[in-house]
N, C-alpha and C. Protein backbone atom coordinates (compact mmCIF):
# COMPACT_ATOMS: atom_id res chain seq x y z
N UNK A 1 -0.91 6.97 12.60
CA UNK A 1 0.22 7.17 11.75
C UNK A 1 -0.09 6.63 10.35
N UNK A 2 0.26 7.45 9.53
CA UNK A 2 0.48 6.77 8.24
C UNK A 2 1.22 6.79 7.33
N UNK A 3 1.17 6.19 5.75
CA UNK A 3 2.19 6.02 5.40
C UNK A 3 1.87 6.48 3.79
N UNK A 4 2.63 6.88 3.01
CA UNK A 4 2.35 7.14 1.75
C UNK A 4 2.87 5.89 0.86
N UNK A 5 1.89 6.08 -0.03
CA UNK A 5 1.68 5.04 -1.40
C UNK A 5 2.22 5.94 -2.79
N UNK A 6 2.42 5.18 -3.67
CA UNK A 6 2.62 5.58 -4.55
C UNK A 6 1.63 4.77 -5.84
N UNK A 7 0.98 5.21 -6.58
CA UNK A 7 -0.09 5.15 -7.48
C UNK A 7 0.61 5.07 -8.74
N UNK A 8 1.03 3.88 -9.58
CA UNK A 8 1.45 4.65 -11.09
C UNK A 8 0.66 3.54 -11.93
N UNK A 9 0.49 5.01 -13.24
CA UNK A 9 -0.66 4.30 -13.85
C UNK A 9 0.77 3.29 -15.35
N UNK A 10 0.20 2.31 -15.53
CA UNK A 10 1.32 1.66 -16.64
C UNK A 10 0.59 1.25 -17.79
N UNK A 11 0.89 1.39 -18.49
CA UNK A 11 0.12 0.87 -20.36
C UNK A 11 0.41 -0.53 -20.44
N UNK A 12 -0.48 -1.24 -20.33
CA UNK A 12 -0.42 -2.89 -20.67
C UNK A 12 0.55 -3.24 -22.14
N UNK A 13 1.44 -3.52 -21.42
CA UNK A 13 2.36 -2.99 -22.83
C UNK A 13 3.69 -4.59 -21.59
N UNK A 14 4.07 -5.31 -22.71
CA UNK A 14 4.87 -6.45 -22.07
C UNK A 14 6.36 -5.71 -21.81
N UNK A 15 7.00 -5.72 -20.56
CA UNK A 15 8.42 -5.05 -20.07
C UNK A 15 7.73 -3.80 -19.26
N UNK A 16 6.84 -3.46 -19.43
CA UNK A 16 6.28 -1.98 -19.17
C UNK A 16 6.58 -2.11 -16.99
N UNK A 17 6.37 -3.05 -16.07
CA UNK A 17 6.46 -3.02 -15.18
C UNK A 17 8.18 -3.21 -15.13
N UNK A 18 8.75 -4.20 -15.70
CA UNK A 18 10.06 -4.44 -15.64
C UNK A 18 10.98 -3.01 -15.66
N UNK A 19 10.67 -2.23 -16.69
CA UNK A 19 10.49 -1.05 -17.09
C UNK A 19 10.95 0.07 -15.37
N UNK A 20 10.01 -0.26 -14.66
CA UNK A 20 9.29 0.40 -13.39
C UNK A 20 10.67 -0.14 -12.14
N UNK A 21 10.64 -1.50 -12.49
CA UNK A 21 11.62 -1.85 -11.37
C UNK A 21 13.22 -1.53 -11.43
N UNK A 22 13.65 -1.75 -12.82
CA UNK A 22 14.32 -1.21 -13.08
C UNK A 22 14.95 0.07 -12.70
N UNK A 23 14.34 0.76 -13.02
CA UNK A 23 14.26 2.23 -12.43
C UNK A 23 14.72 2.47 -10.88
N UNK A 24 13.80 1.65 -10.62
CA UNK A 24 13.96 2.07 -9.14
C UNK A 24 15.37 1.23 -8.36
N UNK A 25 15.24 0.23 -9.01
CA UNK A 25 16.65 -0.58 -8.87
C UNK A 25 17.91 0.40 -8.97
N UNK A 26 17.83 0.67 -9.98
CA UNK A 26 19.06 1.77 -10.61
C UNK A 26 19.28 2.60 -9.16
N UNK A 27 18.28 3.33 -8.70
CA UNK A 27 18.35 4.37 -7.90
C UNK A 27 18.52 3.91 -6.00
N UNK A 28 18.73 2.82 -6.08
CA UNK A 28 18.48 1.82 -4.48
C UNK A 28 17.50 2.16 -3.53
N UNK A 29 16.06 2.11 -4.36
CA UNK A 29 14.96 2.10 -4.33
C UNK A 29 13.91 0.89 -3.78
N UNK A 30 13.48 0.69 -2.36
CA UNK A 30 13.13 -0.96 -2.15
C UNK A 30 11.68 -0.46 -2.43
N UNK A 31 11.62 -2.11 -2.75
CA UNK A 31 10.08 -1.82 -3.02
C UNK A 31 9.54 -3.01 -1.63
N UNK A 32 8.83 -2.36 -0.87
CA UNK A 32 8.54 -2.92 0.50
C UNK A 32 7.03 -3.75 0.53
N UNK A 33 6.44 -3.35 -0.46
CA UNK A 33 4.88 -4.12 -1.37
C UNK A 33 4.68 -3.14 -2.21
N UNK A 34 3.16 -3.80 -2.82
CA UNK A 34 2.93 -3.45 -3.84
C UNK A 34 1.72 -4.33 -4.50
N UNK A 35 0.77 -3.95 -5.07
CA UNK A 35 -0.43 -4.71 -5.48
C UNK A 35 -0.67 -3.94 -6.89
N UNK A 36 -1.20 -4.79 -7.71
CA UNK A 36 -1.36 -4.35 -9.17
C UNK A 36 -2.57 -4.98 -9.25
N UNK A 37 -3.36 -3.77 -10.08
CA UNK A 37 -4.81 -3.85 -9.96
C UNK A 37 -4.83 -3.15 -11.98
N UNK A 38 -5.30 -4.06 -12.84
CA UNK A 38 -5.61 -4.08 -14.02
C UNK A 38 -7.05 -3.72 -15.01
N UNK A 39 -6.61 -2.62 -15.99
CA UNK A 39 -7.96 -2.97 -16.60
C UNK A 39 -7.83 -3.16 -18.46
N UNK A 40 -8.55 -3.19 -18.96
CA UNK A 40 -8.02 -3.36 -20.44
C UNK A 40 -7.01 -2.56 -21.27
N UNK A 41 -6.37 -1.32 -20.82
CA UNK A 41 -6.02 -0.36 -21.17
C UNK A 41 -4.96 -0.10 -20.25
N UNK A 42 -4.71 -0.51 -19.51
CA UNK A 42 -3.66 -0.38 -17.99
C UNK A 42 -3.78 -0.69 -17.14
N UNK A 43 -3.07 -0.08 -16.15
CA UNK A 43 -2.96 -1.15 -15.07
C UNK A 43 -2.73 0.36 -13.86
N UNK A 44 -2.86 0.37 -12.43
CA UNK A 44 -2.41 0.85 -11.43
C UNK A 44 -1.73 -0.21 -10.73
N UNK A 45 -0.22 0.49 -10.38
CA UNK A 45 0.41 -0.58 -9.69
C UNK A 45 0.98 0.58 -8.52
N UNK A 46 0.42 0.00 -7.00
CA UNK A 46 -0.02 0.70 -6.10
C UNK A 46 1.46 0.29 -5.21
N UNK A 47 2.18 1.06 -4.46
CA UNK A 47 3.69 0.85 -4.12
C UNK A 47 4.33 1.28 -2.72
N UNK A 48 4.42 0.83 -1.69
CA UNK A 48 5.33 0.92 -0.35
C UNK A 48 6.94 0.87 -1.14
N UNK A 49 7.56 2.16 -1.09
CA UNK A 49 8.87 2.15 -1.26
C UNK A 49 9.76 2.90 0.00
N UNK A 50 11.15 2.83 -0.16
CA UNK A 50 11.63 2.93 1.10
C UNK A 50 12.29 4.30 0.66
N UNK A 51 11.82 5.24 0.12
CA UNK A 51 12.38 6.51 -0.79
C UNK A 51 11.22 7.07 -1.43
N UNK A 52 9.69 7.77 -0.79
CA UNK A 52 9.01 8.12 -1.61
C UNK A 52 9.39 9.18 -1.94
N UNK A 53 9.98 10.46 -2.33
CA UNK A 53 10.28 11.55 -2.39
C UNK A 53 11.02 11.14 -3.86
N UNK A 54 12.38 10.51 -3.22
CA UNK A 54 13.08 10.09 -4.58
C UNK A 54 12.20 9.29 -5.86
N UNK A 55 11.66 8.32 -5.17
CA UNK A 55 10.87 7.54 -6.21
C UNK A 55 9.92 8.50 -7.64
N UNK A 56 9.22 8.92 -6.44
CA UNK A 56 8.12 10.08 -7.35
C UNK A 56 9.31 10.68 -8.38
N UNK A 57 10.23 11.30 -7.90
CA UNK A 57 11.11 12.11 -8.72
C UNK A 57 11.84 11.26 -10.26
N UNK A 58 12.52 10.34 -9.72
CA UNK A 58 12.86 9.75 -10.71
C UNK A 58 12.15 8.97 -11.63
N UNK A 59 10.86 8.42 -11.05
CA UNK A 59 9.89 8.21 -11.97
C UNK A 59 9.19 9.23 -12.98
N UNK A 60 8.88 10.19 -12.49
CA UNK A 60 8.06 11.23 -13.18
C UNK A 60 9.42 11.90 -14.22
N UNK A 61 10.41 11.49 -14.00
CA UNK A 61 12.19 12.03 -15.16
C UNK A 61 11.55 11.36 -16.05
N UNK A 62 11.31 9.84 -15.59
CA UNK A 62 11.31 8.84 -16.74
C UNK A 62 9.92 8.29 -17.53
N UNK A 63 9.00 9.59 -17.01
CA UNK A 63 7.31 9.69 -17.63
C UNK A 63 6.68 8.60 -17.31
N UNK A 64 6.66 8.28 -16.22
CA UNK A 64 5.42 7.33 -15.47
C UNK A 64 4.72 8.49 -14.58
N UNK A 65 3.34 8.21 -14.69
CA UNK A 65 2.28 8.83 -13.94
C UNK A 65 2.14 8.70 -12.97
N UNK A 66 2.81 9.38 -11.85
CA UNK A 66 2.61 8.70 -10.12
C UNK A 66 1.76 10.09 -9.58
N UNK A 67 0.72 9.18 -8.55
CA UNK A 67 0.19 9.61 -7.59
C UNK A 67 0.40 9.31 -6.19
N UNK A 68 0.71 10.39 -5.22
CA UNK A 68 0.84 10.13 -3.67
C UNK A 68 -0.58 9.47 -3.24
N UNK A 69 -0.92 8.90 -2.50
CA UNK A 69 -2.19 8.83 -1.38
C UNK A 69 -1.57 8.57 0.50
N UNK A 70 -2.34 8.83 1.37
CA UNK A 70 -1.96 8.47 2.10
C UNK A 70 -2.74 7.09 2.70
N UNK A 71 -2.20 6.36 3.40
CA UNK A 71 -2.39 4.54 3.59
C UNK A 71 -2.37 4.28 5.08
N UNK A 72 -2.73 3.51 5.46
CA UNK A 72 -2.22 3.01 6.95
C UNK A 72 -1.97 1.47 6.82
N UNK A 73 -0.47 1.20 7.60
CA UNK A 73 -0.38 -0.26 7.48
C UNK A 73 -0.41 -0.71 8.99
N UNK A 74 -1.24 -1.94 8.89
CA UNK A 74 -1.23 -2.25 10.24
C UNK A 74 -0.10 -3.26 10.13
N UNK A 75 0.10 -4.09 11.33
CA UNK A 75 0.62 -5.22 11.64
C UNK A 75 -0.48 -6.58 12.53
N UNK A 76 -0.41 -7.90 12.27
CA UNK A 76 -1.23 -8.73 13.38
C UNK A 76 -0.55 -9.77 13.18
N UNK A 77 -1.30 -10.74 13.72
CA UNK A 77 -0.51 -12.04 13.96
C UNK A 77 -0.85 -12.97 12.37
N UNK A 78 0.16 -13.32 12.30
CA UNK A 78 -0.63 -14.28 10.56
C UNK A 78 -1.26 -15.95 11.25
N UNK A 79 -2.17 -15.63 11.83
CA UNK A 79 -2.56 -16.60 12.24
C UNK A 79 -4.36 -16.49 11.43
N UNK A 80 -5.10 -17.70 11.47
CA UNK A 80 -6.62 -17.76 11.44
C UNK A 80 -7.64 -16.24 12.11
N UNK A 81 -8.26 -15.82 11.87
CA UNK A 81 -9.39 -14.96 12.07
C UNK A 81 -8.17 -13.68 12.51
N UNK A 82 -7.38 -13.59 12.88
CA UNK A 82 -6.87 -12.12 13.71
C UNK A 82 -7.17 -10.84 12.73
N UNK A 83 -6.91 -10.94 11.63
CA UNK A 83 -7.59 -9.87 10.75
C UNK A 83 -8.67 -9.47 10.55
N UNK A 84 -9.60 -10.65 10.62
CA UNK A 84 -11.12 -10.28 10.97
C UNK A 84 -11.82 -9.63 12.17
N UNK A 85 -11.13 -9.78 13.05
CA UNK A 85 -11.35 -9.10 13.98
C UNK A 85 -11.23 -7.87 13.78
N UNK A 86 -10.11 -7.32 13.60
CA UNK A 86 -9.95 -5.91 13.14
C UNK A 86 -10.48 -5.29 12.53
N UNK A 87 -10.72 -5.83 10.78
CA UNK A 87 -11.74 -5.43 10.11
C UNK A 87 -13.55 -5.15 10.43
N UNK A 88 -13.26 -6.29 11.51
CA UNK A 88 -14.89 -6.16 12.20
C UNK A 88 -14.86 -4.63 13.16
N UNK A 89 -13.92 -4.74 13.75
CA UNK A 89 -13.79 -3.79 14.70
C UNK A 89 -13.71 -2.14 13.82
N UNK A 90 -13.43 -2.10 12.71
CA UNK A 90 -13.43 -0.91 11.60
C UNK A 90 -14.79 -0.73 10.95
N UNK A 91 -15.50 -2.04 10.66
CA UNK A 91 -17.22 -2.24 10.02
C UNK A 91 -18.20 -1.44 11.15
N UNK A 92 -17.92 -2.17 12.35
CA UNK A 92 -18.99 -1.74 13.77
C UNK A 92 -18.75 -0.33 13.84
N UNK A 93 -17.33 0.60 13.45
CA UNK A 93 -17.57 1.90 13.55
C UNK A 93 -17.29 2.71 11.97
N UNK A 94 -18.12 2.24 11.01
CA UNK A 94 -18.44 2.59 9.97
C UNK A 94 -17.12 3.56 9.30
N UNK A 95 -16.64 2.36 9.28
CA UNK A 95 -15.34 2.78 7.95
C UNK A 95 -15.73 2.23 7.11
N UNK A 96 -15.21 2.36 5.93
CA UNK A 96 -15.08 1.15 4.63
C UNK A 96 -13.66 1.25 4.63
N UNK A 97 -13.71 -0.25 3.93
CA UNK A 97 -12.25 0.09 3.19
C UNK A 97 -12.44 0.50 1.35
N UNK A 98 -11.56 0.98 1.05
CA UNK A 98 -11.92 1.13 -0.39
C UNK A 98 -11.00 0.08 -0.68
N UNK A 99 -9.78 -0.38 -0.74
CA UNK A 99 -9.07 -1.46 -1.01
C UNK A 99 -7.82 -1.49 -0.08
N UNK A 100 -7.47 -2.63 -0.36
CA UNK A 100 -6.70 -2.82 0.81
C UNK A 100 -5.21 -3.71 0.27
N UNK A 101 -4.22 -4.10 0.22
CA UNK A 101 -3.61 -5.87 0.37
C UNK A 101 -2.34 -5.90 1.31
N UNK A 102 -1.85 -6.83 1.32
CA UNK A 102 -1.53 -7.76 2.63
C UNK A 102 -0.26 -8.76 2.25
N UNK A 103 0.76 -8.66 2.98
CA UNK A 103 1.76 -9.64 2.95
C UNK A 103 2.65 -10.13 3.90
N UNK A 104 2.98 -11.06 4.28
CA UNK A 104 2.66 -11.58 5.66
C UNK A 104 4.67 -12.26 5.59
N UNK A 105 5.08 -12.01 6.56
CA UNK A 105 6.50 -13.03 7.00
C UNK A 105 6.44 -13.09 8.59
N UNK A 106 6.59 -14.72 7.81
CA UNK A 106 6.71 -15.60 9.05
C UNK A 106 5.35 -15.48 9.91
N UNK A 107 5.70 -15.10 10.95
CA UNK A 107 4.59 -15.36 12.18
C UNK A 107 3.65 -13.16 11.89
N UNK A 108 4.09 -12.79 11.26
CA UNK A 108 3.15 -11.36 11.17
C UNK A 108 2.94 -11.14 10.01
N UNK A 109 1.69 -11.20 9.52
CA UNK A 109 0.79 -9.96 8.62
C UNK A 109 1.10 -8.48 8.75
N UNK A 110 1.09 -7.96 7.67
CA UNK A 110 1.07 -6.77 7.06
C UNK A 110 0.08 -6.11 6.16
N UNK A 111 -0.79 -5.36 6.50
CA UNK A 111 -1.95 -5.10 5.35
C UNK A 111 -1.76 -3.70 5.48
N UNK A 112 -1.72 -3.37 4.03
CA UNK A 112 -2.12 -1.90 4.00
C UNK A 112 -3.38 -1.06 3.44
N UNK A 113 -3.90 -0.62 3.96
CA UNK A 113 -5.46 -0.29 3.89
C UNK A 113 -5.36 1.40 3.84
N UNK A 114 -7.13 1.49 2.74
CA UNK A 114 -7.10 2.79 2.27
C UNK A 114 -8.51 3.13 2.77
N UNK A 115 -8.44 3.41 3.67
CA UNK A 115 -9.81 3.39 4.37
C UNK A 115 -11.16 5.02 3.78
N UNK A 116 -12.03 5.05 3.87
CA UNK A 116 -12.42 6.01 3.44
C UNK A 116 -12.39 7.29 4.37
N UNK A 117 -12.26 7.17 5.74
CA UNK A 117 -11.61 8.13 6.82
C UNK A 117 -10.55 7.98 6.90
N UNK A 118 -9.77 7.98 6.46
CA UNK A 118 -7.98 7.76 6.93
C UNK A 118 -8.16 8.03 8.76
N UNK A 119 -8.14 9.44 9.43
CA UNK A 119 -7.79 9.84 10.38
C UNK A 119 -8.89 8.92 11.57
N UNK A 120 -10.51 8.40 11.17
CA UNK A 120 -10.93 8.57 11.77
C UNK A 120 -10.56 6.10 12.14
N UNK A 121 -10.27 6.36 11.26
CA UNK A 121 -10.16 4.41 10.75
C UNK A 121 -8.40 4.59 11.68
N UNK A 122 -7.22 5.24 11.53
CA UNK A 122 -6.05 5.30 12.63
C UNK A 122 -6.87 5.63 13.96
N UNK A 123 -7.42 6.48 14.37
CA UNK A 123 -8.23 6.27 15.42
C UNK A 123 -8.50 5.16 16.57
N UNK A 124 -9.70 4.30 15.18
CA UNK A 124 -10.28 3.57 15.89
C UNK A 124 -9.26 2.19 16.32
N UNK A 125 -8.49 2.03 15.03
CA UNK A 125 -6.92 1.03 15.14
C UNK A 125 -6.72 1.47 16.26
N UNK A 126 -5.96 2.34 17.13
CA UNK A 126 -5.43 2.40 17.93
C UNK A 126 -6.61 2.57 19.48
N UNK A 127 -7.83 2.35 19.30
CA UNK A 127 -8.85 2.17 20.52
C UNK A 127 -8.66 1.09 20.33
N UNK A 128 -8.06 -0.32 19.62
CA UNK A 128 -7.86 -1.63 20.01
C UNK A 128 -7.12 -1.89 19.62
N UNK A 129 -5.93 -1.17 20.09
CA UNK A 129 -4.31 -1.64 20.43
C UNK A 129 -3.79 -2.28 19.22
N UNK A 130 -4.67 -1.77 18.28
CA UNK A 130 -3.62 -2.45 16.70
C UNK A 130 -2.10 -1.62 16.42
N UNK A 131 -1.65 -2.76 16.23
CA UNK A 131 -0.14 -2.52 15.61
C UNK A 131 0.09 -1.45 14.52
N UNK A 132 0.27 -0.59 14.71
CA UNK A 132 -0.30 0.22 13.21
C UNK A 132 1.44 0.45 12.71
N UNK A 133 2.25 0.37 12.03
CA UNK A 133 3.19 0.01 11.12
C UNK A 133 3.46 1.29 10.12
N UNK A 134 4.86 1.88 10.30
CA UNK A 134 5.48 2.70 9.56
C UNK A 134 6.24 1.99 8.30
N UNK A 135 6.05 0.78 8.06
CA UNK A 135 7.37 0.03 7.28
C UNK A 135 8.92 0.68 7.30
């Protein structure tokens, strides 16, 4: 199973994310994660929302650059090594990840990963009973 992301590119520009939440605020839009990845010129700020359809829409009204991808989020225990395992268990059958991040309540982790097989990386998750997570 997986889940769609949302990709928007933002101009390093100060309010420019505030800008973003806003928006989505207005529209009762959750933002469920999210990781922001920067370069001199902008930024991608990568997005689990609870409305991708709407989101895309009302963003792209208000001229932000969004891209769909598709993602898989697992679930594990937020304890020591349990993620490594997994990840090991994705290395031994030659996935990569291209990037990934992770946010954890209480006693469970949450990572969402962009694997370079999508179909073949849900797969192997589910040959060892990983939690794999719709948010």
């Amino acid at each position: 199973m997986t889940i769609k992301q949302l990709s928007i590119f933002l101009e390093n520009k100060t309010g420019r994310i505030n800008d973003l939440t806003k928006i989505l605020g207005k529209y009762g839009i959750n933002m469920h994660a999210f990781s922001m990845a920067e370069t001199t010129d902008f930024g991608i700020l990568r997005l689990i929302v609870s409305d991708v359809e709407r989101a895309v829409e009302v963003l792209r009204e208000e001229n932000f650059a969004v891209m769909l991808t598709d993602v898989v989020c697992i679930s594990c225990p937020n304890v020591a090594g349990s993620l490594s395992e997994i990840l090991a268990h994705l290395a031994n059958n030659d996935i990569f990840i291209e990037y990934m991040y992770a946010f954890a309540e209480g006693d469970k982790a949450n990572v969402v990963i962009h694997p370079n097989d999508l179909e073949k990386c849900v797969a192997e998750l589910k040959k060892c009973d990983c939690n794999i997570n719709s948010l």
